[in-house]
C-alpha atoms as a PDB file:
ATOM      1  CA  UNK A   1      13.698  11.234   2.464  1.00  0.00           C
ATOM      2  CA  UNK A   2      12.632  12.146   5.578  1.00  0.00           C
ATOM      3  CA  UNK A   3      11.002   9.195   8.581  1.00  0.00           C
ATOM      4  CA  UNK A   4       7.764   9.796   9.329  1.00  0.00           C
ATOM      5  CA  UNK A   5       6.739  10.346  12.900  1.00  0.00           C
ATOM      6  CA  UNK A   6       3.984   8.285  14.963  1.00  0.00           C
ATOM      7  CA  UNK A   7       0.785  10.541  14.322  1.00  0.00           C
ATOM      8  CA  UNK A   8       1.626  10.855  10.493  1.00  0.00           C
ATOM      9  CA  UNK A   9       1.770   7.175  10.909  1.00  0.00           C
ATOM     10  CA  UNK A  10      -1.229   6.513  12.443  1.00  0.00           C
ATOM     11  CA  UNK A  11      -2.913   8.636  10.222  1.00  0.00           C
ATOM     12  CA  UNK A  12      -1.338   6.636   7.510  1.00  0.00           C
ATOM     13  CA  UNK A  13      -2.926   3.678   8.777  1.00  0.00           C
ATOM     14  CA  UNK A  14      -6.241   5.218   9.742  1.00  0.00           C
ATOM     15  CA  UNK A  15      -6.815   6.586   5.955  1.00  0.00           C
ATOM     16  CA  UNK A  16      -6.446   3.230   4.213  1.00  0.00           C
ATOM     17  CA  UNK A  17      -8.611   1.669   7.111  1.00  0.00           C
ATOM     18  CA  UNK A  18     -11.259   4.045   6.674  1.00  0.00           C
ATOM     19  CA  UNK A  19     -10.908   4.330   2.306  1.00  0.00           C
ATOM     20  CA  UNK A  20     -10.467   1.174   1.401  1.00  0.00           C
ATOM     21  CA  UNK A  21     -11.448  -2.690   1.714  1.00  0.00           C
ATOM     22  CA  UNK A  22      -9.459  -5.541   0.647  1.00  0.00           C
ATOM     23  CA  UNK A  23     -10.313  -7.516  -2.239  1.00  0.00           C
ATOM     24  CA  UNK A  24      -8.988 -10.872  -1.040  1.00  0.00           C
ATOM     25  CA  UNK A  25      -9.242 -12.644  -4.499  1.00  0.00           C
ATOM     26  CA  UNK A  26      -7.879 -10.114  -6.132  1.00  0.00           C
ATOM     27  CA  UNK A  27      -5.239  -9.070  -3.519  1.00  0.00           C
ATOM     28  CA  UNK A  28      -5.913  -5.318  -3.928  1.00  0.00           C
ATOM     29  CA  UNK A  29      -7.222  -2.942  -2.225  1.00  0.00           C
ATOM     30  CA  UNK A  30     -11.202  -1.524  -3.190  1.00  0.00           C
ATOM     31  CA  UNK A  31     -12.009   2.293  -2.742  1.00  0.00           C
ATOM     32  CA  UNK A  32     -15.282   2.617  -0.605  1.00  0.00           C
ATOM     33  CA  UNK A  33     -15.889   6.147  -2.344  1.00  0.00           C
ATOM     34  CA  UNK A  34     -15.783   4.430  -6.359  1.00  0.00           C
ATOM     35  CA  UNK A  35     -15.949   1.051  -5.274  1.00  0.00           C
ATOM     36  CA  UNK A  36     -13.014   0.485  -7.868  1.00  0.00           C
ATOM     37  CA  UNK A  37      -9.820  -1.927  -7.276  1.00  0.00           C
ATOM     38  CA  UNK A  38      -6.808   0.590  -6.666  1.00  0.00           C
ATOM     39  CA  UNK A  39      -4.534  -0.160  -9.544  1.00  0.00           C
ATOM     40  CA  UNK A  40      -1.655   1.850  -8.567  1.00  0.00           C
ATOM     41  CA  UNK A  41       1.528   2.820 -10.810  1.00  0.00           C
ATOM     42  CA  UNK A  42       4.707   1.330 -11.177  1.00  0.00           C
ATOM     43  CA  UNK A  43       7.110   2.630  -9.202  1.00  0.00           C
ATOM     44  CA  UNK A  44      11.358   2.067  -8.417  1.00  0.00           C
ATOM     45  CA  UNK A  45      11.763   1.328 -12.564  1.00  0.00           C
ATOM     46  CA  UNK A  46      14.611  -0.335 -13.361  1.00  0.00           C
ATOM     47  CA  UNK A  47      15.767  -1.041 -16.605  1.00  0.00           C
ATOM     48  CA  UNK A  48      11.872  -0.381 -18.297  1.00  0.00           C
ATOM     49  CA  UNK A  49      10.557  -2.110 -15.606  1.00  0.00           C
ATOM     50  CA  UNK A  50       8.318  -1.269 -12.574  1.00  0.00           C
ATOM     51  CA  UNK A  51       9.918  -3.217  -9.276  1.00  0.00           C
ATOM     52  CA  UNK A  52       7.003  -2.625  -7.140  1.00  0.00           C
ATOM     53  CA  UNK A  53       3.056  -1.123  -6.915  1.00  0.00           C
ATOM     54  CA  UNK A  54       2.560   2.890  -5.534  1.00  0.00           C
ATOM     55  CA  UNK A  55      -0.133   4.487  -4.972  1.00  0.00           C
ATOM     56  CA  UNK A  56      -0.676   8.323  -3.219  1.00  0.00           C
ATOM     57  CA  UNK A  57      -1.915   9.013  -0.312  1.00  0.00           C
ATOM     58  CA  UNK A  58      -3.250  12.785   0.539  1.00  0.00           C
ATOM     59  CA  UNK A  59      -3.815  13.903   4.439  1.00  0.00           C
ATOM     60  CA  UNK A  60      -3.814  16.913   5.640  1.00  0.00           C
ATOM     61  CA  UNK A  61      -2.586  18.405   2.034  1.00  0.00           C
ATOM     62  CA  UNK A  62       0.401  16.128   2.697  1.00  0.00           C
ATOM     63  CA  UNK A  63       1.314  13.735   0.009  1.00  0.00           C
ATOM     64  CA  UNK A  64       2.622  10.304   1.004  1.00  0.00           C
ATOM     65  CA  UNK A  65       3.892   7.834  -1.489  1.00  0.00           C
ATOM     66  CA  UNK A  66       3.097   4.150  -0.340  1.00  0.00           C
ATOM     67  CA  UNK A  67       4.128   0.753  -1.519  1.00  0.00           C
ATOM     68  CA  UNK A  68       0.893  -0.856  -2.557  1.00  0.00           C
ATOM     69  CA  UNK A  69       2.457  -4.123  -0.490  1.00  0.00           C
ATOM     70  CA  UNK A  70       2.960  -2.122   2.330  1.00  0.00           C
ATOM     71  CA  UNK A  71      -0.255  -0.434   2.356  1.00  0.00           C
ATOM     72  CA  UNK A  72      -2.711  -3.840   2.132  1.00  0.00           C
ATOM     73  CA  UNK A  73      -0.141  -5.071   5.079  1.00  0.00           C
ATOM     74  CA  UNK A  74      -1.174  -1.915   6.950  1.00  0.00           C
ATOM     75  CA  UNK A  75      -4.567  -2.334   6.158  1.00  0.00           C
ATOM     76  CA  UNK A  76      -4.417  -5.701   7.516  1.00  0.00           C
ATOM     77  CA  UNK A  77      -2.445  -5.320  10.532  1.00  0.00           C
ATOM     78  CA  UNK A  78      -3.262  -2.252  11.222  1.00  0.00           C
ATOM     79  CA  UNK A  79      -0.128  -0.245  11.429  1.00  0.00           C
ATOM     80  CA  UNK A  80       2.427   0.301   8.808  1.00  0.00           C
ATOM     81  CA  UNK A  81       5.347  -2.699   9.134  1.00  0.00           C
ATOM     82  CA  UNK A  82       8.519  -1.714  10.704  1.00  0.00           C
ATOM     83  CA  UNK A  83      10.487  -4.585   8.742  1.00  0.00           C
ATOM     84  CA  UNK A  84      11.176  -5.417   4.887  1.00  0.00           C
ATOM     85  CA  UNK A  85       8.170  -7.384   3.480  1.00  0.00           C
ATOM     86  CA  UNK A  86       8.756 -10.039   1.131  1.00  0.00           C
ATOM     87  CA  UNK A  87       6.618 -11.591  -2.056  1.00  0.00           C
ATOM     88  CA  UNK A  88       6.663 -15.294  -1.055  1.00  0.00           C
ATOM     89  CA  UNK A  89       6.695 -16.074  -4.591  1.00  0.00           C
ATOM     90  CA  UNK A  90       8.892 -13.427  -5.521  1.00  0.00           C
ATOM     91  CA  UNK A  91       6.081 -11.591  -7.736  1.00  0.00           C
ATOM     92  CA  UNK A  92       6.336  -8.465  -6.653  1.00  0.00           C
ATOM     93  CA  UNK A  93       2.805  -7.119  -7.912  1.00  0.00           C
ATOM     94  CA  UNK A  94       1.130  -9.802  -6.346  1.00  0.00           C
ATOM     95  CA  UNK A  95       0.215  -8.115  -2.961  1.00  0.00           C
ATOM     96  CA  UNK A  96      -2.409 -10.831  -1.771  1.00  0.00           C
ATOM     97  CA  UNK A  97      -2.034 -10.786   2.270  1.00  0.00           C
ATOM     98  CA  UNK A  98      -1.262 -14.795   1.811  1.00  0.00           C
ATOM     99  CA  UNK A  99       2.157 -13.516  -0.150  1.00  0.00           C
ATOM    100  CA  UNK A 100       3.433 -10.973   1.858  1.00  0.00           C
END
């Protein structure tokens, strides 16, 4: 897989900023156009099971596969995290800013 550079990045960053809002009780992230939590899919499945949240990302006709945890960090921060994120309480489908 391929690094992505700084403007794909920012643009990254810019298109969860400007789709979504963060449900803080929930700890997901709302689409502005449905006004529906993001659910995601299960993704890096190991043995039957799902080891983290995905969801897709489209710019530019480009598709980029994001960790849900990584995205509401992103969307928080406002650029993507350059380090491993941990689940405080080692849930990894909990993605509540408080846990990452």
């Amino acid at each position: 897989m391929r690094q992505i550079t700084q403007e794909e990045s920012a643009a990254i960053v810019a298109r969860i900023q400007q789709d979504y809002d963060y449900d803080p009780a929930e700890g997901k992230l709302i689409s502005r156009r449905t006004g529906k939590p993001v659910n995601g899919y299960r993704r890096g499945i190991r043995n039957g099971v799902g080891r983290y949240m995905g969801f897709d990302l489209r710019i530019d006709g480009h598709r980029f596969v994001m960790c849900y945890h990584r995205a509401v960090w992103a969307w928080h921060h406002g650029r993507l995290p350059t380090m491993q994120i941990d689940h405080v309480n080692h849930d990894t489908f909990d993605n509540h800013i408080e846990n990452l």
